[in-house]
N, C-alpha and C. Protein backbone atom coordinates (compact mmCIF):
# COMPACT_ATOMS: atom_id res chain seq x y z
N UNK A 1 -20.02 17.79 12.27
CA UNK A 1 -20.82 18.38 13.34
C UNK A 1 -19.91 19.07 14.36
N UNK A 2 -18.99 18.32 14.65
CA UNK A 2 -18.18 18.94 15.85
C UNK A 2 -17.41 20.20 15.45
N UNK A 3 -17.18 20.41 14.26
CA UNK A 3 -16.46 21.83 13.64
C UNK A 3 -17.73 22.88 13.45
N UNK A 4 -18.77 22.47 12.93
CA UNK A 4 -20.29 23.36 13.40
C UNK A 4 -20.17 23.95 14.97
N UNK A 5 -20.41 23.16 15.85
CA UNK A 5 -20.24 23.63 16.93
C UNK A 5 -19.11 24.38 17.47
N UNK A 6 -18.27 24.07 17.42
CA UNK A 6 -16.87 24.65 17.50
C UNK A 6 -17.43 26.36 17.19
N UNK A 7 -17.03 26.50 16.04
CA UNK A 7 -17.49 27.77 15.42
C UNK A 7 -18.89 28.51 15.88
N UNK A 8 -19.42 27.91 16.36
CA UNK A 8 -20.95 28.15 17.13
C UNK A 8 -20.51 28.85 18.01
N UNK A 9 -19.07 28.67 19.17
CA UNK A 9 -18.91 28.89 20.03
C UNK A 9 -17.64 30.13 20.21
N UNK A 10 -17.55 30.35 18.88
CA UNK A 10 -16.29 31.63 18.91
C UNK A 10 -17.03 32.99 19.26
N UNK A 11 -18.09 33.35 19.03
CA UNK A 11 -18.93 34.33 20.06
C UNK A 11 -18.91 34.63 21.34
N UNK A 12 -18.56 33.47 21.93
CA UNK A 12 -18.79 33.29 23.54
C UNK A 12 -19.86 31.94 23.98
N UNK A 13 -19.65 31.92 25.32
CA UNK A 13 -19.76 30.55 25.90
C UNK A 13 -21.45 30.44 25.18
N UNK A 14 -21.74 29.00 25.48
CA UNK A 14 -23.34 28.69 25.05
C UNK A 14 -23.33 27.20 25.18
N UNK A 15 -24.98 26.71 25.87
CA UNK A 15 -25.36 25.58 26.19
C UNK A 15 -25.94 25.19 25.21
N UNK A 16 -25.54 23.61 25.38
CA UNK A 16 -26.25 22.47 24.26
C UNK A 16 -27.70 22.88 23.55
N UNK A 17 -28.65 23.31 24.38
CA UNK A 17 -29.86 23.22 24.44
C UNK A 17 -29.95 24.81 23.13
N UNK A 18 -28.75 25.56 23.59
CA UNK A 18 -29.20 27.12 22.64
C UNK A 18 -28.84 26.53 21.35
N UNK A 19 -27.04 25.64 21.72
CA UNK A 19 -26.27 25.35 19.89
C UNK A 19 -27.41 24.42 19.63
N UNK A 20 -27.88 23.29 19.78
CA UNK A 20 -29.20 22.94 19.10
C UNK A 20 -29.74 23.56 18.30
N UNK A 21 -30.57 24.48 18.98
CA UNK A 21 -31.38 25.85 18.54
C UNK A 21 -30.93 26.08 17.18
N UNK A 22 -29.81 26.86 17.36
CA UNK A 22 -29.29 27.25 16.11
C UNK A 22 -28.73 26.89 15.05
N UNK A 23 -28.86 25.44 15.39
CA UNK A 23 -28.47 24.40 14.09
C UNK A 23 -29.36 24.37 13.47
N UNK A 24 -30.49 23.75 14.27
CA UNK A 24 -31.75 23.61 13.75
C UNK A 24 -32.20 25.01 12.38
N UNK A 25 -31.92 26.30 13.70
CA UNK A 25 -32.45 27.60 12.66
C UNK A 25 -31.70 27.64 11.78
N UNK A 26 -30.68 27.21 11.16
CA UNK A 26 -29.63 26.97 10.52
C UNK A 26 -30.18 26.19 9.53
N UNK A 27 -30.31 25.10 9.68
CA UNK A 27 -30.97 23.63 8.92
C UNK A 27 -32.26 23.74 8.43
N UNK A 28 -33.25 24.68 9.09
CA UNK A 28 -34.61 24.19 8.49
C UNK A 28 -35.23 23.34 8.70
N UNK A 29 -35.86 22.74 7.48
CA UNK A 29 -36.39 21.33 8.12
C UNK A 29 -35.90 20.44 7.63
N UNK A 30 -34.23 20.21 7.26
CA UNK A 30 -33.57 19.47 7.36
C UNK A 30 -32.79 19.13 8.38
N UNK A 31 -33.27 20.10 9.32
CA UNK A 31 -32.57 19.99 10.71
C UNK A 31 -33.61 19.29 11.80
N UNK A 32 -34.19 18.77 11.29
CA UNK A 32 -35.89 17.75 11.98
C UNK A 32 -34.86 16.50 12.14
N UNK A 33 -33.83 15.88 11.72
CA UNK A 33 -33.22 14.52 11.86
C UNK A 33 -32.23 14.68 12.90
N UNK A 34 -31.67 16.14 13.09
CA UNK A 34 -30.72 16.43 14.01
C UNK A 34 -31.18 15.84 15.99
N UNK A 35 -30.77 14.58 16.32
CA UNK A 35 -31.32 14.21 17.74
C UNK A 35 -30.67 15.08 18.38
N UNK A 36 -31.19 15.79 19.71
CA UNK A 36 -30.78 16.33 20.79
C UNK A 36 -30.02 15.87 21.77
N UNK A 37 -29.39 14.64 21.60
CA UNK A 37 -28.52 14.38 22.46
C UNK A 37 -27.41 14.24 21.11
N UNK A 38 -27.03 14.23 20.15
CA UNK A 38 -26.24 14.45 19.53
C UNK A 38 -25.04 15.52 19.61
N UNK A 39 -26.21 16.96 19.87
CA UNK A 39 -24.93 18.12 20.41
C UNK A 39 -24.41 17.73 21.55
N UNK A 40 -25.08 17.07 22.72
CA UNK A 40 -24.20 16.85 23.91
C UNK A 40 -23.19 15.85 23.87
N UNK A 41 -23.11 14.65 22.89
CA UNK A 41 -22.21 13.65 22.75
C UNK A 41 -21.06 14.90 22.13
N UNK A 42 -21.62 15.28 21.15
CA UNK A 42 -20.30 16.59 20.84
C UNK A 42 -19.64 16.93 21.21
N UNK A 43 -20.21 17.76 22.17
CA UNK A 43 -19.72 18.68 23.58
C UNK A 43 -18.86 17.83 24.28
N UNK A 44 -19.52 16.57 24.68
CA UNK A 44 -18.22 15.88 25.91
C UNK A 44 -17.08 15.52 25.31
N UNK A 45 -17.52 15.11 23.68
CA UNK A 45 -15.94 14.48 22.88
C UNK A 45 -15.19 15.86 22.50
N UNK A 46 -15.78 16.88 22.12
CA UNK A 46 -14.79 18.47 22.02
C UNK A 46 -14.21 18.69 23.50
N UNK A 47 -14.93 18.21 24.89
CA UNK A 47 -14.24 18.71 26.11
C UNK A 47 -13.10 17.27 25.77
N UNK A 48 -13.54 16.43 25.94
CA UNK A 48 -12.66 15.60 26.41
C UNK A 48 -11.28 15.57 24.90
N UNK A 49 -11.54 16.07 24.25
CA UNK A 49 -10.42 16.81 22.92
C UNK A 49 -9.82 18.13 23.31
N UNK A 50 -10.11 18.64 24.26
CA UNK A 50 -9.55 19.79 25.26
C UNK A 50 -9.91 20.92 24.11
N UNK A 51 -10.97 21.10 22.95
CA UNK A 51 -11.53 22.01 22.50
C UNK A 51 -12.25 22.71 22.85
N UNK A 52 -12.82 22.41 23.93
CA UNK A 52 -14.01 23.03 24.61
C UNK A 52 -13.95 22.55 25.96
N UNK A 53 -14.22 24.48 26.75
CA UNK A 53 -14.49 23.65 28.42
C UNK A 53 -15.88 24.12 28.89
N UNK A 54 -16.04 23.14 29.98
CA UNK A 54 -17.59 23.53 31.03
C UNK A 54 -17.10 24.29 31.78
N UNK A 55 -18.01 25.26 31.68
CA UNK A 55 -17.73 26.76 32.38
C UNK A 55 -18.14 26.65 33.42
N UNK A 56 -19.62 26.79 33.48
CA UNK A 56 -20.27 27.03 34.65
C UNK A 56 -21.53 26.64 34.46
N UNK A 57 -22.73 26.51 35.42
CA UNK A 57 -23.93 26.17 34.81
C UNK A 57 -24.54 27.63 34.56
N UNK A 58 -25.46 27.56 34.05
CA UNK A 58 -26.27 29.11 33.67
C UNK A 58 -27.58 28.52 34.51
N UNK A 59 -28.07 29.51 35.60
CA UNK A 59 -28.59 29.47 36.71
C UNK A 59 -30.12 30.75 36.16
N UNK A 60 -29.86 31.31 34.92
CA UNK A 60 -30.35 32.19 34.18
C UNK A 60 -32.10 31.97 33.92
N UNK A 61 -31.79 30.26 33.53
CA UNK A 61 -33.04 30.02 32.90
C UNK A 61 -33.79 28.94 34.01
N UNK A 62 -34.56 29.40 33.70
CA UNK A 62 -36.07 28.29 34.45
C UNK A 62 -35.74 26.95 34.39
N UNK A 63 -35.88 25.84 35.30
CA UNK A 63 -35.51 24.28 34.90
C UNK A 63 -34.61 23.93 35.39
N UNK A 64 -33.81 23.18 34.70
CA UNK A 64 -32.63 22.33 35.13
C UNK A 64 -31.29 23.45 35.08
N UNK A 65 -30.55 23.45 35.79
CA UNK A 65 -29.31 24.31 35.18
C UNK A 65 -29.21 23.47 33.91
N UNK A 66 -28.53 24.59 33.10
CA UNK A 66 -27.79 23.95 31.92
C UNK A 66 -25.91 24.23 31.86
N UNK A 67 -24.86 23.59 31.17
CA UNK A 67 -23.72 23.49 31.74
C UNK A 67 -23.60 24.37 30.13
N UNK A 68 -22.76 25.01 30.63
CA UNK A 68 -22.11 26.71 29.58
C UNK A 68 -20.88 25.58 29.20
N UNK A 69 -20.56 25.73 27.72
CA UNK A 69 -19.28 25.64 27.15
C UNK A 69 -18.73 26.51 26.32
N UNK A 70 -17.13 26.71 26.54
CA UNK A 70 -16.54 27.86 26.18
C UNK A 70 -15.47 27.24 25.18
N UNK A 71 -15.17 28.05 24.45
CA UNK A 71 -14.23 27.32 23.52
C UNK A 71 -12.42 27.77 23.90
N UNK A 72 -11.86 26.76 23.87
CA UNK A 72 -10.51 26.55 24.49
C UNK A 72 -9.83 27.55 23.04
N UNK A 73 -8.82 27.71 23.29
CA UNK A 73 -7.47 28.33 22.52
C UNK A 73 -7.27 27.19 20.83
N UNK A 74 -7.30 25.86 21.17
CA UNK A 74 -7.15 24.75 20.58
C UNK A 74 -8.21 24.83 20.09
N UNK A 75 -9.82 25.21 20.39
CA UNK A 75 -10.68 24.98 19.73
C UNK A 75 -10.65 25.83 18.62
N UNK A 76 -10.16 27.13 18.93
CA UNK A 76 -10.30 28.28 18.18
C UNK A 76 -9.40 28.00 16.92
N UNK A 77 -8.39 27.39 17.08
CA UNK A 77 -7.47 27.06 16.06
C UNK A 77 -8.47 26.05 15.16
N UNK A 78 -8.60 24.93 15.59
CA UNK A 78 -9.38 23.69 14.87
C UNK A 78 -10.30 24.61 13.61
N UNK A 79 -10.88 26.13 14.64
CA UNK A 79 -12.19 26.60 13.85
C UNK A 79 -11.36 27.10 12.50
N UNK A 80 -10.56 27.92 12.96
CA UNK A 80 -10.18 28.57 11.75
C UNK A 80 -9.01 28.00 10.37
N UNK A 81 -8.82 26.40 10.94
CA UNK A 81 -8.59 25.56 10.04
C UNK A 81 -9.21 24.88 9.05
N UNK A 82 -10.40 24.79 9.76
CA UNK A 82 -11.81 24.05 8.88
C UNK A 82 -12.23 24.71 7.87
N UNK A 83 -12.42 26.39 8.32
CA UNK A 83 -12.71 27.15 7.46
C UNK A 83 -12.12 27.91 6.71
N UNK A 84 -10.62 27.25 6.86
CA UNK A 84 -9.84 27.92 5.40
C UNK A 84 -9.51 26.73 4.70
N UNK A 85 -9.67 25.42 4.88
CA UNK A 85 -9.99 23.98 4.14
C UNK A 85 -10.88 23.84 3.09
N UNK A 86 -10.66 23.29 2.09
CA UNK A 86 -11.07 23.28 0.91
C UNK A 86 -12.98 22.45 1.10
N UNK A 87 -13.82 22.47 1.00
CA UNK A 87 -14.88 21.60 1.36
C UNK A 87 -15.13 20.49 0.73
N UNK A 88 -14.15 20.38 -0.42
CA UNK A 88 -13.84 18.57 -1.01
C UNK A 88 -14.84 18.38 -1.87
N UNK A 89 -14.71 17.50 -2.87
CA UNK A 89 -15.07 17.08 -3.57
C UNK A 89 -16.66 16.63 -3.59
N UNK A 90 -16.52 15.98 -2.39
CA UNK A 90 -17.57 14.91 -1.80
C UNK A 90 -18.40 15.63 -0.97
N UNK A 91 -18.54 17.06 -0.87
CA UNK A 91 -19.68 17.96 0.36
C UNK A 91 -20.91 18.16 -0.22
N UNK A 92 -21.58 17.80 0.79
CA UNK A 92 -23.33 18.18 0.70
C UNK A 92 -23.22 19.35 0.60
N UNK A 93 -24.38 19.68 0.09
CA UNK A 93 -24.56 20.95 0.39
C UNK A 93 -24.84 21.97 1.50
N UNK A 94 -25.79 20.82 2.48
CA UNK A 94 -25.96 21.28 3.69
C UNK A 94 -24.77 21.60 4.73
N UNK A 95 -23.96 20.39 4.35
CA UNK A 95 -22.51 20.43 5.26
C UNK A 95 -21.98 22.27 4.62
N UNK A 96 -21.66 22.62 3.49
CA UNK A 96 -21.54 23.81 2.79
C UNK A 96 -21.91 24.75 3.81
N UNK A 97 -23.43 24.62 3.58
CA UNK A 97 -24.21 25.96 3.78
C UNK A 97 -23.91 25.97 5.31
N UNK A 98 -23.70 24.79 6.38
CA UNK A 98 -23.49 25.24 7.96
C UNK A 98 -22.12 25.74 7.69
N UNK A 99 -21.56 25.53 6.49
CA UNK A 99 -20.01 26.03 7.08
C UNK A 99 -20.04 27.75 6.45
N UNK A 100 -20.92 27.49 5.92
CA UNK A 100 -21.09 29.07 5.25
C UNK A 100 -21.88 30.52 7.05
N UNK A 101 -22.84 28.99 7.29
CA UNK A 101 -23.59 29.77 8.90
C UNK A 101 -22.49 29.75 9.46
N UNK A 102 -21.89 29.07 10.08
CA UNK A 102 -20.57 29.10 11.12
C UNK A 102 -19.66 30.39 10.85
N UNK A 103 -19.18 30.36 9.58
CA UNK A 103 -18.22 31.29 8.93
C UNK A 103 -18.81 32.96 9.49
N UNK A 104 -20.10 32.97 8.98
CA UNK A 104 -20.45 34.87 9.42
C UNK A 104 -21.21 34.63 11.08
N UNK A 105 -21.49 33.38 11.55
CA UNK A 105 -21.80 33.27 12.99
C UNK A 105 -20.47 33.73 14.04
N UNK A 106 -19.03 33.09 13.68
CA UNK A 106 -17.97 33.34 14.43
C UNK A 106 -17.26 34.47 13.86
N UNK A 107 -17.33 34.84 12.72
CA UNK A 107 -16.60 35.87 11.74
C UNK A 107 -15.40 35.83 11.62
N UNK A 108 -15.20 34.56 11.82
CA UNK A 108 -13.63 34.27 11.22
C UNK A 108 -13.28 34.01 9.86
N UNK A 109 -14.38 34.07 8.92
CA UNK A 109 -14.08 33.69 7.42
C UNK A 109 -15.46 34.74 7.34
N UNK A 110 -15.29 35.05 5.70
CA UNK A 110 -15.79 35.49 4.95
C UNK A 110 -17.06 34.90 3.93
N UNK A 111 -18.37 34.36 4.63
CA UNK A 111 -19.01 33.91 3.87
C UNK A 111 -18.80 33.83 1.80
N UNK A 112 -18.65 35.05 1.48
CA UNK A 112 -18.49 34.94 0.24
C UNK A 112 -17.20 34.82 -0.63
N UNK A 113 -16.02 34.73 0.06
CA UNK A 113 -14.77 34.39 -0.36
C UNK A 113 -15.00 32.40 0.08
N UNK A 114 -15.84 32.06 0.73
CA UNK A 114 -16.04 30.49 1.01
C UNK A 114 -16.72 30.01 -0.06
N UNK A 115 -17.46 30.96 -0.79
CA UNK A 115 -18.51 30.47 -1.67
C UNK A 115 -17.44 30.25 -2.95
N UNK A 116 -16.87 31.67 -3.26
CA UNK A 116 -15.88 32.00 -4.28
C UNK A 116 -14.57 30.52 -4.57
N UNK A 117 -14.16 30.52 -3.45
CA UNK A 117 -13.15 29.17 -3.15
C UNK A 117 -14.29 27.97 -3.71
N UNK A 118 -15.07 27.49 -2.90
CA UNK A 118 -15.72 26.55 -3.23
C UNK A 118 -16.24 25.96 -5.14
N UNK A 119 -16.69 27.76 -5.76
CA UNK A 119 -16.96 27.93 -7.29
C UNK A 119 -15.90 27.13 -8.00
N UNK A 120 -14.23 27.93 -7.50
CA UNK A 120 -13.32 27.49 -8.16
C UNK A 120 -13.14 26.10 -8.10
N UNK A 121 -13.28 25.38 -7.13
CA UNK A 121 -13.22 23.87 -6.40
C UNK A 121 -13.87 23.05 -7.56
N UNK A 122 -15.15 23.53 -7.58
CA UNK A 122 -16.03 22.99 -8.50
C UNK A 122 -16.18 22.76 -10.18
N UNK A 123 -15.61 24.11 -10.23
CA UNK A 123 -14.79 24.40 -11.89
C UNK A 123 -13.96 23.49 -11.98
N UNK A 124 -13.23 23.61 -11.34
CA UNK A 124 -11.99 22.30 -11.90
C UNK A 124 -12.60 20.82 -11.95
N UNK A 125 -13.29 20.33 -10.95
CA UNK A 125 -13.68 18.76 -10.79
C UNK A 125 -14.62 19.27 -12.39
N UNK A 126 -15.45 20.03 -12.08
CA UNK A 126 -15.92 19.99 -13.49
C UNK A 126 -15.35 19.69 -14.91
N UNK A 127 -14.34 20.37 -15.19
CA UNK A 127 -13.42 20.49 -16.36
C UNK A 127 -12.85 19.01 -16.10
N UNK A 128 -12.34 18.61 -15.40
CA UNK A 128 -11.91 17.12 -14.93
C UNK A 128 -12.67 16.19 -15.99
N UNK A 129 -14.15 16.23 -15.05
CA UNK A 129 -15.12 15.28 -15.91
C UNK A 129 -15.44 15.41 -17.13
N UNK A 130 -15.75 16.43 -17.43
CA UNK A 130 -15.76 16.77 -19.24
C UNK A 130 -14.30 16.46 -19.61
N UNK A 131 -13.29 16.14 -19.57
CA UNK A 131 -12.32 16.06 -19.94
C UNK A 131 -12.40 14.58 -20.33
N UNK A 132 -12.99 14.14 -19.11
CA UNK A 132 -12.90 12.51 -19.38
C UNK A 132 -13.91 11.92 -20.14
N UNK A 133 -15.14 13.10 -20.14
CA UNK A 133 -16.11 12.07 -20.85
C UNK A 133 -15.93 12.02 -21.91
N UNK A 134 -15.24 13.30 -22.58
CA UNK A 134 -14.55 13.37 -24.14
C UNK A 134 -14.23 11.79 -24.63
N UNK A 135 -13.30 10.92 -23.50
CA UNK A 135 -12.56 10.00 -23.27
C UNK A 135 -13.39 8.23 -23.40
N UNK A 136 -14.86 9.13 -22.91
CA UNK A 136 -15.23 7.84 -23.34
C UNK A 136 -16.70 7.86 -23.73
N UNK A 137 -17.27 6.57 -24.25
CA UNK A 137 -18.69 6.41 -24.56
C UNK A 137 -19.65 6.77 -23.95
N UNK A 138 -20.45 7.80 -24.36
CA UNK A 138 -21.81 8.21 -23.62
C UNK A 138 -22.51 7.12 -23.48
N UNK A 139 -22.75 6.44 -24.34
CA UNK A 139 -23.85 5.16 -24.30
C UNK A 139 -23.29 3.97 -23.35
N UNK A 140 -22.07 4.13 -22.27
CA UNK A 140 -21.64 3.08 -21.84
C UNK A 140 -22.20 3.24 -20.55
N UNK A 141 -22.01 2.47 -19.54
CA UNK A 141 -22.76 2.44 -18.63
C UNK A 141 -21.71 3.88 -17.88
N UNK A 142 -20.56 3.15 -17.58
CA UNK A 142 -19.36 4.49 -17.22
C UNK A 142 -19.75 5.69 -17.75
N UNK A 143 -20.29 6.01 -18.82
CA UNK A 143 -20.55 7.08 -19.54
C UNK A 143 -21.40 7.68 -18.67
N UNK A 144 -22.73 7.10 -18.39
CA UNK A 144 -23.99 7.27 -17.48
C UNK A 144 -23.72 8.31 -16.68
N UNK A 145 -22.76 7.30 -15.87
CA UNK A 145 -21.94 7.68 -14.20
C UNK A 145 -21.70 8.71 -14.29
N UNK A 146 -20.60 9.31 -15.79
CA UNK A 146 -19.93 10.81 -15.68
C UNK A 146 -20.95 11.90 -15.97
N UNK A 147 -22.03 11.30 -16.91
CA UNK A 147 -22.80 12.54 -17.32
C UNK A 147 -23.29 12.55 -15.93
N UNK A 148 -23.87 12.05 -14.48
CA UNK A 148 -24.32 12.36 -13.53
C UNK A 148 -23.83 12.88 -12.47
N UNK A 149 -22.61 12.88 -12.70
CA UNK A 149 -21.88 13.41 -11.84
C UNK A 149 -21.18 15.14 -12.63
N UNK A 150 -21.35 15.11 -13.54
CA UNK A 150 -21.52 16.59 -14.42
C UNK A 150 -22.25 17.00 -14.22
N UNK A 151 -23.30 16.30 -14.26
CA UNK A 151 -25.15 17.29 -14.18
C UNK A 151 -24.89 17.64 -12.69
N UNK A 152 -24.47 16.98 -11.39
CA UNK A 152 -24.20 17.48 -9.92
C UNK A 152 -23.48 18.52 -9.40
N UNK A 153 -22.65 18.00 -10.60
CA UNK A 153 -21.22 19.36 -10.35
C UNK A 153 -22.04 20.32 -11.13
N UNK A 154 -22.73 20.68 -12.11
CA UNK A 154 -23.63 21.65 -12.65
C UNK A 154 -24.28 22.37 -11.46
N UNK A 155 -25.34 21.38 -11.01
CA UNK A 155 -26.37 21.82 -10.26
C UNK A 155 -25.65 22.90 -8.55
N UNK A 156 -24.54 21.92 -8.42
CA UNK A 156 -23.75 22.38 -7.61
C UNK A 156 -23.26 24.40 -7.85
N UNK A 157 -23.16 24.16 -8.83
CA UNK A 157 -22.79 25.23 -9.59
C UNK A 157 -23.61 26.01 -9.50
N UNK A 158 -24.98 25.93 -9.71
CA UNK A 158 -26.20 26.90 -9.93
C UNK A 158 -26.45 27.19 -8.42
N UNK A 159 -26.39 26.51 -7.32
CA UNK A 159 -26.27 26.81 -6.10
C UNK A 159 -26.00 27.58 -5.38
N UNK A 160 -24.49 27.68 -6.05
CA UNK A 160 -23.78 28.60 -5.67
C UNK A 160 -24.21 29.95 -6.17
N UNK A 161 -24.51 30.04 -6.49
CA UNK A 161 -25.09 31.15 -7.35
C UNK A 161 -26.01 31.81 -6.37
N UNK A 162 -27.14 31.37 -5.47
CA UNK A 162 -28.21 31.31 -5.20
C UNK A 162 -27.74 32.11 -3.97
N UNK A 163 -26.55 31.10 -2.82
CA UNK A 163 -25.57 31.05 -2.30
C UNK A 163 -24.77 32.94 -2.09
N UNK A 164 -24.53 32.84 -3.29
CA UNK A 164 -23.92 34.03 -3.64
C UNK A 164 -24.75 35.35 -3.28
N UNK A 165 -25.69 35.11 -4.02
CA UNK A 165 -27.02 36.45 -4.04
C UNK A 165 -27.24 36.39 -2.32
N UNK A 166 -27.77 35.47 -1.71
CA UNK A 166 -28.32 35.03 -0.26
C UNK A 166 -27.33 36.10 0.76
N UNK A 167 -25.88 35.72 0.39
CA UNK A 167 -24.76 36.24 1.25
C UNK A 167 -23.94 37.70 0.90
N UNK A 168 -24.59 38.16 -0.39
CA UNK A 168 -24.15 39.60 -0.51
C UNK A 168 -25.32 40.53 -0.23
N UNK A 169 -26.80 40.05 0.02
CA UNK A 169 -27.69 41.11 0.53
C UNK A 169 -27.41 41.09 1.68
N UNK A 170 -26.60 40.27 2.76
CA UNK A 170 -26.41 40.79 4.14
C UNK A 170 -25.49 41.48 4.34
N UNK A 171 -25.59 41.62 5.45
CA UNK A 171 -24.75 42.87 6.50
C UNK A 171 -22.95 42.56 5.70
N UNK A 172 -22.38 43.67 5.05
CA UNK A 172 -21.30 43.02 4.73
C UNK A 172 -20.58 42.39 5.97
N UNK A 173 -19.45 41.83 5.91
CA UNK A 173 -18.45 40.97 6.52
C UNK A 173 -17.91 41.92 7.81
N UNK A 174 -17.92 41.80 9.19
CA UNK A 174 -17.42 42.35 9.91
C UNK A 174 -18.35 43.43 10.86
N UNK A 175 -18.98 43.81 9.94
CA UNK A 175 -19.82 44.77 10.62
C UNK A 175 -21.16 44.84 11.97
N UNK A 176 -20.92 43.33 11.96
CA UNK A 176 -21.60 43.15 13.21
C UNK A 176 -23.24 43.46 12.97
N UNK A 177 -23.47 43.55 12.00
CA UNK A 177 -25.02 43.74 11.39
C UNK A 177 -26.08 42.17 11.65
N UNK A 178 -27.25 42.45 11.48
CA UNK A 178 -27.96 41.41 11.26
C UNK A 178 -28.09 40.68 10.41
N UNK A 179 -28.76 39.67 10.30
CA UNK A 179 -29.26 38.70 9.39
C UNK A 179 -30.05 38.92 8.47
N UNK A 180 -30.24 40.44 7.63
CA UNK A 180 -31.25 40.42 6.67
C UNK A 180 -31.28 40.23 5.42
């Protein structure tokens, strides 16, 4: 979460209440579990990580002020470490796809060179497991395990795909275009 936000914030400053927002529009309605005080625990552990500072309040909107955070020098680094990091073995998909939103939100990475990296990531753990199941009994319980974790790394696979198509009908890379 805290590298989501981070990257949320390489645009320019923005309050809890907007990065919410755009997680959420981000997430869907998998973003219905995301609590609202979650981004602000964020926010104080990225300030108090000297990744992020409180700017100012924004006096803009109706209500309560809300407190602007800007992303530090250090934050900016953190961002563009995350997103040249491999997304591991072990990533949801959702974790993926915000790092795929983050990536053309801050435009420090290339949505579809993330996807491309990720394919290759996946090819190999793939070839891995077929390698091993060669190695042992389908009918064993271990056997089970690998064919399910093949069929994931599969499905994973077809994803990407989906992934792929989603992020080459938009605005290419850089151009400051919309979301269509």
């Amino acid at each position: 979460m805290q590298d989501v936000v981070l990257a949320l914030l390489v645009k320019g400053p923005s309050h809890g209440y907007d990065l919410r927002g755009r997680l959420l529009a981000a997430l869907g309605p998998l973003g219905e579990t995301l609590n609202a005080g979650q981004v602000y625990v964020t926010l104080t552990r990225l300030e108090k990580a000297g990744l992020v500072v409180r700017e100012r309040e924004d006096a803009s909107v109706r209500g309560p002020r809300r407190k602007m955070y800007a992303l530090t020098g250090a934050g900016r680094e953190r961002v563009a470490g995350w997103l040249a990091e491999p997304a591991g073995a072990r990533a949801d998909v959702a974790e993926f796809h915000l790092k795929l939103v983050a990536a053309a939100e801050s435009g420090m990475a290339e949505p579809l060179a993330l996807v491309e990296a990720r394919r290759r990531e996946l090819r190999r753990s793939l070839a891995e497991v077929q390698h091993t199941v060669l190695a042992h009994d389908m009918g064993s319980e271990a056997g089970l395990l690998l064919e399910g974790v093949a069929l994931r790394l599969q499905a994973d696979l077809r994803w990407l795909e989906a992934c792929e198509r989603t992020w080459s009908a938009r605005t290419p890379f850089g151009t400051g275009g919309g979301h269509g």
